[in-house]
PDB file of N, CA and C in Angstrom:
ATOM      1  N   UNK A   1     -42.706  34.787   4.722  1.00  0.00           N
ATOM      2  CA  UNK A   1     -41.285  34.830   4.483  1.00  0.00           C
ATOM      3  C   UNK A   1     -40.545  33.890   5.442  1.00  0.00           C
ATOM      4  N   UNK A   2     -40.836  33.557   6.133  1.00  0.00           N
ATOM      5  CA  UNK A   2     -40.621  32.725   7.384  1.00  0.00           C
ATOM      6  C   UNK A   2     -40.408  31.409   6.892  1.00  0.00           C
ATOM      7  N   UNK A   3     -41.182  30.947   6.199  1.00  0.00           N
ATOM      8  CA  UNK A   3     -41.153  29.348   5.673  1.00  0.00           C
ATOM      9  C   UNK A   3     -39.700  29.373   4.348  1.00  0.00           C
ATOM     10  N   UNK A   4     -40.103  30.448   3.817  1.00  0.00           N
ATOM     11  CA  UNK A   4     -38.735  30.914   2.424  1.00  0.00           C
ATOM     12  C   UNK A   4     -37.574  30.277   3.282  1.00  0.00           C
ATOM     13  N   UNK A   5     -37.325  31.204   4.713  1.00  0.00           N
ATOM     14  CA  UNK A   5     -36.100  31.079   5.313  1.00  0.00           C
ATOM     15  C   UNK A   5     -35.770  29.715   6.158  1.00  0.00           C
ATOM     16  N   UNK A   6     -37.095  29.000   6.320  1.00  0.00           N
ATOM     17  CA  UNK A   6     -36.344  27.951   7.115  1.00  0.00           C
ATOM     18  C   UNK A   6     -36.724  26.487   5.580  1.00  0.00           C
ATOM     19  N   UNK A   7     -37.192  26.987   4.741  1.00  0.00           N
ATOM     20  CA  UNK A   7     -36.698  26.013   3.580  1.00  0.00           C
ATOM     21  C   UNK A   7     -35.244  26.501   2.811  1.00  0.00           C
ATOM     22  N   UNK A   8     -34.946  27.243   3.236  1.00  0.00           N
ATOM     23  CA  UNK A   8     -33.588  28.222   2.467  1.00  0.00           C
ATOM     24  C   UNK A   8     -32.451  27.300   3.428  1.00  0.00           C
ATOM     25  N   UNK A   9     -32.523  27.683   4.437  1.00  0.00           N
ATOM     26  CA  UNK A   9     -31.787  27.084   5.342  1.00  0.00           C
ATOM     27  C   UNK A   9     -31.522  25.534   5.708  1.00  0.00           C
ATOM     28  N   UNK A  10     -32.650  24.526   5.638  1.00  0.00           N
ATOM     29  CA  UNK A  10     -32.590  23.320   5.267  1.00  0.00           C
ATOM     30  C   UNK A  10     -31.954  22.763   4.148  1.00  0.00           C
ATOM     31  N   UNK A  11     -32.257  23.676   3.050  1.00  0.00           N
ATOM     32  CA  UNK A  11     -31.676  22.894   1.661  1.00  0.00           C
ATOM     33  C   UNK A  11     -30.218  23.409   1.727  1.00  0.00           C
ATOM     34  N   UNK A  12     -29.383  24.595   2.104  1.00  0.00           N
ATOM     35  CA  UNK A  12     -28.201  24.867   2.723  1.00  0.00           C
ATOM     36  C   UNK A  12     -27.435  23.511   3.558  1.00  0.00           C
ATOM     37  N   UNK A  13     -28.190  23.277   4.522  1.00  0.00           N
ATOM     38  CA  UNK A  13     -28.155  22.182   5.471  1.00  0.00           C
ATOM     39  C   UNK A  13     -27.752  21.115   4.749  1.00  0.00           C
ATOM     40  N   UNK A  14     -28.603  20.876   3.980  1.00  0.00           N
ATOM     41  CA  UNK A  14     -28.791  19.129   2.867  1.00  0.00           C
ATOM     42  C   UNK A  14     -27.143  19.715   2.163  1.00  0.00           C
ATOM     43  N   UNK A  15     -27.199  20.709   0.875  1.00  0.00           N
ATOM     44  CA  UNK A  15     -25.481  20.888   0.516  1.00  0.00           C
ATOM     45  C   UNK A  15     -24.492  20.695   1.423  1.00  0.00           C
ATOM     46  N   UNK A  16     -24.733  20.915   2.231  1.00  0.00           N
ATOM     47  CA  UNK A  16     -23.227  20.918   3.337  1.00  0.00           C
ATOM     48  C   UNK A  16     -23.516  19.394   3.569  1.00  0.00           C
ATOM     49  N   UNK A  17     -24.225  18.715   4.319  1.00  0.00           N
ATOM     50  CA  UNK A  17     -23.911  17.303   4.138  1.00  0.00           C
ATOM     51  C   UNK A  17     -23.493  16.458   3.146  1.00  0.00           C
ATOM     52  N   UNK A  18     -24.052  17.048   1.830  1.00  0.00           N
ATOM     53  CA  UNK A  18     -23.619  16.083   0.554  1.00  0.00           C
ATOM     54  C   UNK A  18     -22.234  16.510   0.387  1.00  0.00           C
ATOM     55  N   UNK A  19     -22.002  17.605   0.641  1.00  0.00           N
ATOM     56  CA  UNK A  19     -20.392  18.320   0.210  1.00  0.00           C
ATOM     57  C   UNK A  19     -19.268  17.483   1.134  1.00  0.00           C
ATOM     58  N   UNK A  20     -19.703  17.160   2.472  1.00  0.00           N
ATOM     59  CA  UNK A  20     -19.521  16.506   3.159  1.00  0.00           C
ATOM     60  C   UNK A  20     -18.761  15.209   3.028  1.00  0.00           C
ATOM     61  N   UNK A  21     -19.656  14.886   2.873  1.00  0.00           N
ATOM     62  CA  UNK A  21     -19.880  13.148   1.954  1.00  0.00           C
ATOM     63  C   UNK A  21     -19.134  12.816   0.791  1.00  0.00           C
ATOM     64  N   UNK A  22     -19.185  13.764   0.264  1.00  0.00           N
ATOM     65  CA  UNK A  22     -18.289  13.810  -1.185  1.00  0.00           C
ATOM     66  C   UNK A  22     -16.864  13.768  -1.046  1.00  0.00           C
ATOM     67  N   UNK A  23     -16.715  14.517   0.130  1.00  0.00           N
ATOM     68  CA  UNK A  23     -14.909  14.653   0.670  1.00  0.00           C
ATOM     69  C   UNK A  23     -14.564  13.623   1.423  1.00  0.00           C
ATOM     70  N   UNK A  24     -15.670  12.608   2.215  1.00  0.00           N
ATOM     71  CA  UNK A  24     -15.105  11.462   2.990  1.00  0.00           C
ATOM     72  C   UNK A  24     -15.470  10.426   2.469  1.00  0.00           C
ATOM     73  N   UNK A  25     -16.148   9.975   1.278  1.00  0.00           N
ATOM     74  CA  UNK A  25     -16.379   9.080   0.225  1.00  0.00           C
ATOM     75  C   UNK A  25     -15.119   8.395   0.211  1.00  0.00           C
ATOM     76  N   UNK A  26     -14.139   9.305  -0.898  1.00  0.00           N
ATOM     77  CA  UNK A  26     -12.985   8.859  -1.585  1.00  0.00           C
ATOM     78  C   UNK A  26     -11.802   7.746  -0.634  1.00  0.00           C
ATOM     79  N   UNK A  27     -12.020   8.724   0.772  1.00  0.00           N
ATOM     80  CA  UNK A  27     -10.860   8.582   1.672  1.00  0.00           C
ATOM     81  C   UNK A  27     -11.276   7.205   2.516  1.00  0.00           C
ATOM     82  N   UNK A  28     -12.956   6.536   2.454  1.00  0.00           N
ATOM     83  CA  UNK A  28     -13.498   5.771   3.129  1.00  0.00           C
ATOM     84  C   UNK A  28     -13.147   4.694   2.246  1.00  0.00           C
ATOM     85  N   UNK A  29     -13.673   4.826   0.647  1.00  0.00           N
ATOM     86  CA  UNK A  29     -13.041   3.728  -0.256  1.00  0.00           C
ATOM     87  C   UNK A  29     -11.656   3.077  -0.431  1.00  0.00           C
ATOM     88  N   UNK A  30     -10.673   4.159  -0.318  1.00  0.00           N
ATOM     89  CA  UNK A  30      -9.610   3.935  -0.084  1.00  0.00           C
ATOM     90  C   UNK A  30      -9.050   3.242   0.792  1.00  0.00           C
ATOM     91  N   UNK A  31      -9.187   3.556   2.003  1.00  0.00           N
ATOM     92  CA  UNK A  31      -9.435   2.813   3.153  1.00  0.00           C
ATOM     93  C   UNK A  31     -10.091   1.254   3.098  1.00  0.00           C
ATOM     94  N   UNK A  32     -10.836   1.167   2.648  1.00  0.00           N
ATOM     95  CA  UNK A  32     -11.496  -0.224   2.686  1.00  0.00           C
ATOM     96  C   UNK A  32     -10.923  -0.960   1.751  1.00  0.00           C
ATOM     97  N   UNK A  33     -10.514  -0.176   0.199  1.00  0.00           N
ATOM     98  CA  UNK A  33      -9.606  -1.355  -0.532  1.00  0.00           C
ATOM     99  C   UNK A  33      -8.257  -2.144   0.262  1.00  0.00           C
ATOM    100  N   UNK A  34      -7.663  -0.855   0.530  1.00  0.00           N
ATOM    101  CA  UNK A  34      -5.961  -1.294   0.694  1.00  0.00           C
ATOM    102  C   UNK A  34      -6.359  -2.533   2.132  1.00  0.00           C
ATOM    103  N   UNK A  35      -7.511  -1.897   3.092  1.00  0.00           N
ATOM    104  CA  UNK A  35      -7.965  -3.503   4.137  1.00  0.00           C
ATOM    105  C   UNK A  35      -8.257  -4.222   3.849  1.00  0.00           C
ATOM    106  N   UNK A  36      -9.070  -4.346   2.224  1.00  0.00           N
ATOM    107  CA  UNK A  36      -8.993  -5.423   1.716  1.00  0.00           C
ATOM    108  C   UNK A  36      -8.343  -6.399   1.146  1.00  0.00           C
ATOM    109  N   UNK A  37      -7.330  -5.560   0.980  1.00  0.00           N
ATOM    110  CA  UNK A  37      -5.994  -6.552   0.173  1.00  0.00           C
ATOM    111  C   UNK A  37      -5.430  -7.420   1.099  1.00  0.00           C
ATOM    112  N   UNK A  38      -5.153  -8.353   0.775  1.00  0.00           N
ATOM    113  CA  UNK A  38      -4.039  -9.494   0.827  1.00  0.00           C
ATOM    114  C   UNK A  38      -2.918  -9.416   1.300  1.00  0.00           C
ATOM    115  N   UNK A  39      -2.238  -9.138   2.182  1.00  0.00           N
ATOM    116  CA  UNK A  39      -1.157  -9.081   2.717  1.00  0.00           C
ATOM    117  C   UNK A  39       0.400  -9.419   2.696  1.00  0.00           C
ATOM    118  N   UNK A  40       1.224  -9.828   2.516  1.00  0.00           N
ATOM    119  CA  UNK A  40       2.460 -11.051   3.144  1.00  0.00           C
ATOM    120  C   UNK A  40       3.763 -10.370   3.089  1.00  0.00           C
ATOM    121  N   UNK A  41       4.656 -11.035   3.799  1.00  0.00           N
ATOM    122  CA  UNK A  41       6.169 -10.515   3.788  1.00  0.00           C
ATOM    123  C   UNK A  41       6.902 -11.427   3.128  1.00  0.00           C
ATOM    124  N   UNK A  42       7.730 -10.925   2.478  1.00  0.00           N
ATOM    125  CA  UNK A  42       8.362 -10.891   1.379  1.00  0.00           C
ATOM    126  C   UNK A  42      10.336 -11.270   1.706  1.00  0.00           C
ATOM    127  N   UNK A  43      11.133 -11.424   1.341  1.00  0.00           N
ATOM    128  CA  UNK A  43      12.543 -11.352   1.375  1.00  0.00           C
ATOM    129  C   UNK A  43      12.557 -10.880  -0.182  1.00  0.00           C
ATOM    130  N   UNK A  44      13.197  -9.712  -0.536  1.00  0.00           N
ATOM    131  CA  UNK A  44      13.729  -9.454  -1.722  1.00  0.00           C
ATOM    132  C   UNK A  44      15.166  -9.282  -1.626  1.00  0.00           C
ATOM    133  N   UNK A  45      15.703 -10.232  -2.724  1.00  0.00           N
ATOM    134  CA  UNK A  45      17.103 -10.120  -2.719  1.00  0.00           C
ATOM    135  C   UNK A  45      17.633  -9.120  -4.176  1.00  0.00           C
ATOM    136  N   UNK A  46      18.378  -8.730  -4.534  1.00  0.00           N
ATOM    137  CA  UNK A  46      18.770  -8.143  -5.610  1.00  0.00           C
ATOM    138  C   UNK A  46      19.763  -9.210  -6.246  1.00  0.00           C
ATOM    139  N   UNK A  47      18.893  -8.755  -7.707  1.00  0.00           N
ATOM    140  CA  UNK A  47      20.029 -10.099  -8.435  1.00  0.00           C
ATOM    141  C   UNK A  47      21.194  -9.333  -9.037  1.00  0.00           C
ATOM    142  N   UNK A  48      22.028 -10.315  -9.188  1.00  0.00           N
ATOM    143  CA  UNK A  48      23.262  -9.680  -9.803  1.00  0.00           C
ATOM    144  C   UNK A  48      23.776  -8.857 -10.642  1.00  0.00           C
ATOM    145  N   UNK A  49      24.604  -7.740 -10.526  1.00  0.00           N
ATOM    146  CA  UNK A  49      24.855  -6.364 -11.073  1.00  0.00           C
ATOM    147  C   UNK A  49      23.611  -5.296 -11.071  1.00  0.00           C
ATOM    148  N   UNK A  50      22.470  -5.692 -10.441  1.00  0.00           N
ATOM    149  CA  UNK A  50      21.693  -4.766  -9.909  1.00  0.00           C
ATOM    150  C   UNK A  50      22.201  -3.620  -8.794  1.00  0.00           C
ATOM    151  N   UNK A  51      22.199  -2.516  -9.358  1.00  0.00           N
ATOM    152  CA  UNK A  51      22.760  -1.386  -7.578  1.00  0.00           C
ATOM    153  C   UNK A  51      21.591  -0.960  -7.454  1.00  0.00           C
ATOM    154  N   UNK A  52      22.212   0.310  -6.906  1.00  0.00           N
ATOM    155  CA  UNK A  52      20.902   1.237  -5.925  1.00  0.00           C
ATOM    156  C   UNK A  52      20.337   1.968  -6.632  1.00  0.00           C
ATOM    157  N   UNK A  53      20.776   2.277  -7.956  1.00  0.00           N
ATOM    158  CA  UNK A  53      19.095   2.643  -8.460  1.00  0.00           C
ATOM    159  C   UNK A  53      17.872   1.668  -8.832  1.00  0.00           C
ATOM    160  N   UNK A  54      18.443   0.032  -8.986  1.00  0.00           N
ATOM    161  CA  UNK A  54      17.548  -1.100  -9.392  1.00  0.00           C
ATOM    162  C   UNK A  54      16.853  -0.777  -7.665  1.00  0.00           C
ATOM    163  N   UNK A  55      17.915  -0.937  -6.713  1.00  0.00           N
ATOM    164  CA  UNK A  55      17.150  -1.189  -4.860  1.00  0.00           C
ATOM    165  C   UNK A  55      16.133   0.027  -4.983  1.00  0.00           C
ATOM    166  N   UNK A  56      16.652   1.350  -5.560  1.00  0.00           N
ATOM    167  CA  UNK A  56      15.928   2.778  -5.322  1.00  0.00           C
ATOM    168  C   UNK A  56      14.405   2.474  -6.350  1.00  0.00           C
ATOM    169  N   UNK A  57      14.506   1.852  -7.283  1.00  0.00           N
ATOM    170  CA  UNK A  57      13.442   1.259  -8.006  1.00  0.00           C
ATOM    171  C   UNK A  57      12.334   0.385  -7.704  1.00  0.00           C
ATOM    172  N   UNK A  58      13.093  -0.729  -7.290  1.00  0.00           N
ATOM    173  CA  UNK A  58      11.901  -1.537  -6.108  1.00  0.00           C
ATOM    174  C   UNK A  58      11.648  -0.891  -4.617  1.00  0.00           C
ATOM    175  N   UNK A  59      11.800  -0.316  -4.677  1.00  0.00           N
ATOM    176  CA  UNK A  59      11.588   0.197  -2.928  1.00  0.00           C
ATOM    177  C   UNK A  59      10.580   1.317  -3.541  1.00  0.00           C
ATOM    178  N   UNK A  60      10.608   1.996  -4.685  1.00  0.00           N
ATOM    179  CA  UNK A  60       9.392   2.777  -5.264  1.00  0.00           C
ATOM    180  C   UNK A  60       8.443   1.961  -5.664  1.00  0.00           C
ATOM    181  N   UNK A  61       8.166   0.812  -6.253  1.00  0.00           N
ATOM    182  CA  UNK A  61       7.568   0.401  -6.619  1.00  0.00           C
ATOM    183  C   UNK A  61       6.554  -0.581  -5.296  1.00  0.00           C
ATOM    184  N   UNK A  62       7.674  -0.902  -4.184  1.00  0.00           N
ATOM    185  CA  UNK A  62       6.560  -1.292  -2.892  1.00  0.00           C
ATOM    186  C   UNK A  62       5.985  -0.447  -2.439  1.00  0.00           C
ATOM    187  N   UNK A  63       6.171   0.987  -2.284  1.00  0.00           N
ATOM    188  CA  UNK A  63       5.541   2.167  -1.423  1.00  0.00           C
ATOM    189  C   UNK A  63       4.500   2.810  -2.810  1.00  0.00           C
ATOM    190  N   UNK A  64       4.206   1.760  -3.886  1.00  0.00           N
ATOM    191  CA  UNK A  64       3.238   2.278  -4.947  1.00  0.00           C
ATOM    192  C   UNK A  64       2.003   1.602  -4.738  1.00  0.00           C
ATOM    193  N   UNK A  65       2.488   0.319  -4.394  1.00  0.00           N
ATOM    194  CA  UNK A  65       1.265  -0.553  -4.755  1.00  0.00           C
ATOM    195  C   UNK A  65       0.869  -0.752  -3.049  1.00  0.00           C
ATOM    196  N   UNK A  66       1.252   0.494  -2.001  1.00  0.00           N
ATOM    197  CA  UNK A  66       0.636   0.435  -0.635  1.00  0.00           C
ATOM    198  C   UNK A  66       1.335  -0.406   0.303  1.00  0.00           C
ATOM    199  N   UNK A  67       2.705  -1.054  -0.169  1.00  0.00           N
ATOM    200  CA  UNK A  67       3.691  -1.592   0.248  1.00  0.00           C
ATOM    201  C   UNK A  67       4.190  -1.277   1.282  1.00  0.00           C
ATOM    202  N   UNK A  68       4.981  -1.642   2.133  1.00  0.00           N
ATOM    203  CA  UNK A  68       5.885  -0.969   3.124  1.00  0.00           C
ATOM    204  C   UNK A  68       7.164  -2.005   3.275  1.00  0.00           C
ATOM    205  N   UNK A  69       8.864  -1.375   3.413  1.00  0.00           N
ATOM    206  CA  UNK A  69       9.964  -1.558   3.379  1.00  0.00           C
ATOM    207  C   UNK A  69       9.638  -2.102   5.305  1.00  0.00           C
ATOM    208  N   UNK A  70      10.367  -3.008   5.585  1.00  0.00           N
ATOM    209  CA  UNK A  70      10.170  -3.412   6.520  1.00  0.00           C
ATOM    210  C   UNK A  70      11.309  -3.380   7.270  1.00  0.00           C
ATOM    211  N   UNK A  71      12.681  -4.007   7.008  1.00  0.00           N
ATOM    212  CA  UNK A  71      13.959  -3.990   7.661  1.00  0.00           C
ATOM    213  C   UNK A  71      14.604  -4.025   5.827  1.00  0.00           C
ATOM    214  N   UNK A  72      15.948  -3.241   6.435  1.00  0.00           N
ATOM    215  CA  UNK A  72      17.136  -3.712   5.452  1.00  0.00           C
ATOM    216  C   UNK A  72      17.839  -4.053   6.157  1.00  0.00           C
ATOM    217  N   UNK A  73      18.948  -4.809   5.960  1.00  0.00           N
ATOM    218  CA  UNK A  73      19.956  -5.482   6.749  1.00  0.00           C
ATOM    219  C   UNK A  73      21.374  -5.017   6.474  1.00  0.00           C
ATOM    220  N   UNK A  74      22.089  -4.143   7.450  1.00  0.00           N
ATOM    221  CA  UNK A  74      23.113  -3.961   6.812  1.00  0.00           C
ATOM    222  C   UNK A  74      24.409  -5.205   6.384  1.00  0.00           C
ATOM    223  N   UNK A  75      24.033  -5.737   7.506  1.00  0.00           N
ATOM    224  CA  UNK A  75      24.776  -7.118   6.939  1.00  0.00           C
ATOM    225  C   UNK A  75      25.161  -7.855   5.717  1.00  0.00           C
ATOM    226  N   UNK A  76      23.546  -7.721   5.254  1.00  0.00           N
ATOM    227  CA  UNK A  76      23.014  -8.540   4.231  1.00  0.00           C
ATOM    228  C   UNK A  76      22.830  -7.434   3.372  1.00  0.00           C
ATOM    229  N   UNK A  77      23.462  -6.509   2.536  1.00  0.00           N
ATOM    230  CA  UNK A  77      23.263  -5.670   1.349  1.00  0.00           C
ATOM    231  C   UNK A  77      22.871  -6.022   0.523  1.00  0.00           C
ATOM    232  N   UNK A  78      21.669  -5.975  -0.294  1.00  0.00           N
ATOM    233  CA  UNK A  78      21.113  -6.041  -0.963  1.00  0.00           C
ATOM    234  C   UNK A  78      19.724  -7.334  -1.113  1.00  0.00           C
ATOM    235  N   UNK A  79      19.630  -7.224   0.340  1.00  0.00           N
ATOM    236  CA  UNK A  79      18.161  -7.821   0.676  1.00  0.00           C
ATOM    237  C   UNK A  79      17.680  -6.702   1.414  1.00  0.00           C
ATOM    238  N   UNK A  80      16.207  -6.814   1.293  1.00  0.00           N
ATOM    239  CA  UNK A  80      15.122  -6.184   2.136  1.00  0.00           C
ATOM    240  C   UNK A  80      13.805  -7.033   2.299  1.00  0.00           C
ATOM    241  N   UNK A  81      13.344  -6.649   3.242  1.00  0.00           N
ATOM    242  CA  UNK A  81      11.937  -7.390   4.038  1.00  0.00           C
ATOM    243  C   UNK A  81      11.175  -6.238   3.969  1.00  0.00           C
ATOM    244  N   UNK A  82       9.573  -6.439   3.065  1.00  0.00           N
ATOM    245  CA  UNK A  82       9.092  -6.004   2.329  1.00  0.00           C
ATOM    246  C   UNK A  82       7.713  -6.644   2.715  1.00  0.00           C
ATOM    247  N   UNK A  83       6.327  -5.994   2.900  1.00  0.00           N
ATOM    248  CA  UNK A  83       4.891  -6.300   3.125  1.00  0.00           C
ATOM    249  C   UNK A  83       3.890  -5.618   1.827  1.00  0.00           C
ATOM    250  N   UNK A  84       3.609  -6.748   1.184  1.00  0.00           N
ATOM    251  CA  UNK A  84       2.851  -6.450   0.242  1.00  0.00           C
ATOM    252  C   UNK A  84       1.596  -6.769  -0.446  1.00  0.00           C
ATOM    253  N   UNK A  85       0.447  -6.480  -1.217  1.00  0.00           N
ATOM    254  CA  UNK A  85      -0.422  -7.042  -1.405  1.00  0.00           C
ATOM    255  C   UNK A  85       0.584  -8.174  -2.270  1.00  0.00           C
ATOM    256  N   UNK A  86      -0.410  -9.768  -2.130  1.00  0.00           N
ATOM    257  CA  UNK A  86      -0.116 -10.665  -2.877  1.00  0.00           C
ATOM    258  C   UNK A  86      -0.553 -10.891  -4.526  1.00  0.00           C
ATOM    259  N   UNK A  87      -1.305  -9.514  -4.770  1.00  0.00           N
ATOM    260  CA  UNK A  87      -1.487  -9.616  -6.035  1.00  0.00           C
ATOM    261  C   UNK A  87      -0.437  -8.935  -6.824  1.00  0.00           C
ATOM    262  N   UNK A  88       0.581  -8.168  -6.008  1.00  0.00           N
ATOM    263  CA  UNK A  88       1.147  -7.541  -6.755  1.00  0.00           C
ATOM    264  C   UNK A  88       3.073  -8.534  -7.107  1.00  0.00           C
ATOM    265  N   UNK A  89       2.713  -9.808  -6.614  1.00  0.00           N
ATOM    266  CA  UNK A  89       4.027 -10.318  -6.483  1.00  0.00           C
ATOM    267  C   UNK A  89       4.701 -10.311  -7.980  1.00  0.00           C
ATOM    268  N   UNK A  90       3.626 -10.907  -8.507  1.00  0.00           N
ATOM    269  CA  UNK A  90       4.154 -11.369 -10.266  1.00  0.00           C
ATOM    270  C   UNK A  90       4.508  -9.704 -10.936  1.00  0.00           C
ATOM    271  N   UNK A  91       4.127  -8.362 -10.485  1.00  0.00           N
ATOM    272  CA  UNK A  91       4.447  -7.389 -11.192  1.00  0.00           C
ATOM    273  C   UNK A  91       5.948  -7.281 -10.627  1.00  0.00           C
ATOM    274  N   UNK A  92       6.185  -7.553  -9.773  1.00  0.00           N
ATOM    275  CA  UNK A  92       7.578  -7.245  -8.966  1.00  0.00           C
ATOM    276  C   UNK A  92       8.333  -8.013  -9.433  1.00  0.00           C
ATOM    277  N   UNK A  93       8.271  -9.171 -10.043  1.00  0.00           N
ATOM    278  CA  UNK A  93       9.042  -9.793 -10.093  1.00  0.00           C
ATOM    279  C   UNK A  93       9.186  -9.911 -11.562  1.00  0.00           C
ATOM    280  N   UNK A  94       8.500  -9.133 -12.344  1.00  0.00           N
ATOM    281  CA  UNK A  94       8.219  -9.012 -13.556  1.00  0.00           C
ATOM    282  C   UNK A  94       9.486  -7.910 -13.865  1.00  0.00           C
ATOM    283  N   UNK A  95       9.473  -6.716 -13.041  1.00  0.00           N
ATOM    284  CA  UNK A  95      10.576  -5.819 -13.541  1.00  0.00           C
ATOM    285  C   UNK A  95      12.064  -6.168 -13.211  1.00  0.00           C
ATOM    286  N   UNK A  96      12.326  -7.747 -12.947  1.00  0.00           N
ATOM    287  CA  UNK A  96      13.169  -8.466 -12.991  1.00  0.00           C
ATOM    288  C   UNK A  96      14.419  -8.236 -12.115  1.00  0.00           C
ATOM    289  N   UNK A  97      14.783  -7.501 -10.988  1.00  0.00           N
ATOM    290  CA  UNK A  97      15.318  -6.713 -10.290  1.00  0.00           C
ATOM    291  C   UNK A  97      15.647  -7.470  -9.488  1.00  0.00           C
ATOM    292  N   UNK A  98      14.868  -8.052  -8.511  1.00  0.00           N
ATOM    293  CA  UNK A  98      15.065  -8.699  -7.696  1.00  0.00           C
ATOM    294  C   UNK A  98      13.974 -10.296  -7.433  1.00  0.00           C
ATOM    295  N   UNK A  99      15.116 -11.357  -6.769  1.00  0.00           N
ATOM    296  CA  UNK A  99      14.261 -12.587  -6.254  1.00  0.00           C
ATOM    297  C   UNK A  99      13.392 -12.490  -5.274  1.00  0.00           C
ATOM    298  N   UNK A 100      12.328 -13.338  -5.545  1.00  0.00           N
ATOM    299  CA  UNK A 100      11.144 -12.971  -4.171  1.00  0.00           C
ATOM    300  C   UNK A 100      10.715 -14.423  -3.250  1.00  0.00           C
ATOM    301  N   UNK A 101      11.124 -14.325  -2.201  1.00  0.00           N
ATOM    302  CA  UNK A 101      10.830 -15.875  -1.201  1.00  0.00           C
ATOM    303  C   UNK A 101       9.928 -14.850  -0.022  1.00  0.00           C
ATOM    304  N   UNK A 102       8.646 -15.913  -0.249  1.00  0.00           N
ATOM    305  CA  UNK A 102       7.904 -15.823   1.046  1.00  0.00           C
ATOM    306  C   UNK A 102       8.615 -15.571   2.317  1.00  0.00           C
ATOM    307  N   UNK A 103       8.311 -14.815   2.965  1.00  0.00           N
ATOM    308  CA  UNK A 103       9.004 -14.943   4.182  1.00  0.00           C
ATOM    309  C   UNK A 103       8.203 -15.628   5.349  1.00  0.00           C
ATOM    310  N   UNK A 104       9.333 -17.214   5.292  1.00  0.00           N
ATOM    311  CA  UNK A 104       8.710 -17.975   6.817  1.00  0.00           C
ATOM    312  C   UNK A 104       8.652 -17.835   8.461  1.00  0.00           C
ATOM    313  N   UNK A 105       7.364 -17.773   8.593  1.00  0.00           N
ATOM    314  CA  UNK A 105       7.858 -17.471   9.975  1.00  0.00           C
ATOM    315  C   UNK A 105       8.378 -18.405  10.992  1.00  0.00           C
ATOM    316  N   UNK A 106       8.734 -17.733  12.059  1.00  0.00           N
ATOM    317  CA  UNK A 106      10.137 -18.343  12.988  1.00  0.00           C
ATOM    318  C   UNK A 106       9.377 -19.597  13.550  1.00  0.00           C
ATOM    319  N   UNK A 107       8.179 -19.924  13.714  1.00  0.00           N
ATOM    320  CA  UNK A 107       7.973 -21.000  14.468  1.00  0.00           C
ATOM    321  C   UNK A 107       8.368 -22.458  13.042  1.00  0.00           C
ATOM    322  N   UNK A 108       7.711 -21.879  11.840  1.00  0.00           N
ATOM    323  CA  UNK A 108       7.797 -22.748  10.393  1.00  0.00           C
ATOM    324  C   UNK A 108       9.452 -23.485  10.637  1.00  0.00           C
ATOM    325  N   UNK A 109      10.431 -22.296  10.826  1.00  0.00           N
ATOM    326  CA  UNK A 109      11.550 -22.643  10.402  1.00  0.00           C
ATOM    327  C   UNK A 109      12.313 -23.616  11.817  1.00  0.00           C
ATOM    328  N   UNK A 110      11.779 -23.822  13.251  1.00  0.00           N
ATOM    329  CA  UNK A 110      11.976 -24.440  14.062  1.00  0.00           C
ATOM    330  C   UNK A 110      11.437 -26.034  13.473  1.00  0.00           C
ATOM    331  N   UNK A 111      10.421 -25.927  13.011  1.00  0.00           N
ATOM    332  CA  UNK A 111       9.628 -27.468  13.305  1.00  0.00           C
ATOM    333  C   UNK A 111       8.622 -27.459  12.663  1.00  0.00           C
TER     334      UNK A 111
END
């Protein structure tokens, strides 16, 4: 009975690791896509007679595709600085809302 219990207990052992595995799979893949993506910052401006549900629209649609809102400017209403995969530019700009310019960085725009 001795061998029953320590093969009982091993194959217990083996489930809990696969169960394991199964729960940090998803979260490891995940992880490795969105590091895999493509990066860049963005200037989105809002085009004309667009309000804040078009802004409340694209600002859902960057925090979809793993996006992040970067600065808004109160100054400047109705721009935001925006980090996004680069595959997703042409969908953004597809729901016609707003203009999209690379954003240059500060040394580019010196010289």
């Amino acid at each position: 009975m001795h061998l029953y219990s320590a093969t009982n207990r091993l194959v217990c052992l083996l489930l809990a690791v696969l169960a394991g595995l199964a729960l940090i799979s998803p979260l490891v893949t995940a992880q490795a896509y969105t590091s895999s993506l493509d990066y860049k910052t963005y200037l989105l401006s809002l085009k004309d007679g667009v309000g804040q549900d078009g802004l409340n629209t694209v600002v859902e649609f960057v925090h979809s595709v793993a996006g992040v809102v970067l600065t808004t400017y109160d100054s400047l209403p109705g721009i935001i600085k925006v980090e996004i995969p680069v595959s997703t530019v042409d969908a953004l700009k597809g729901l016609g809302l707003v203009d999209v310019e690379e954003d240059a960085p500060v040394y580019a725009l010196n010289g």
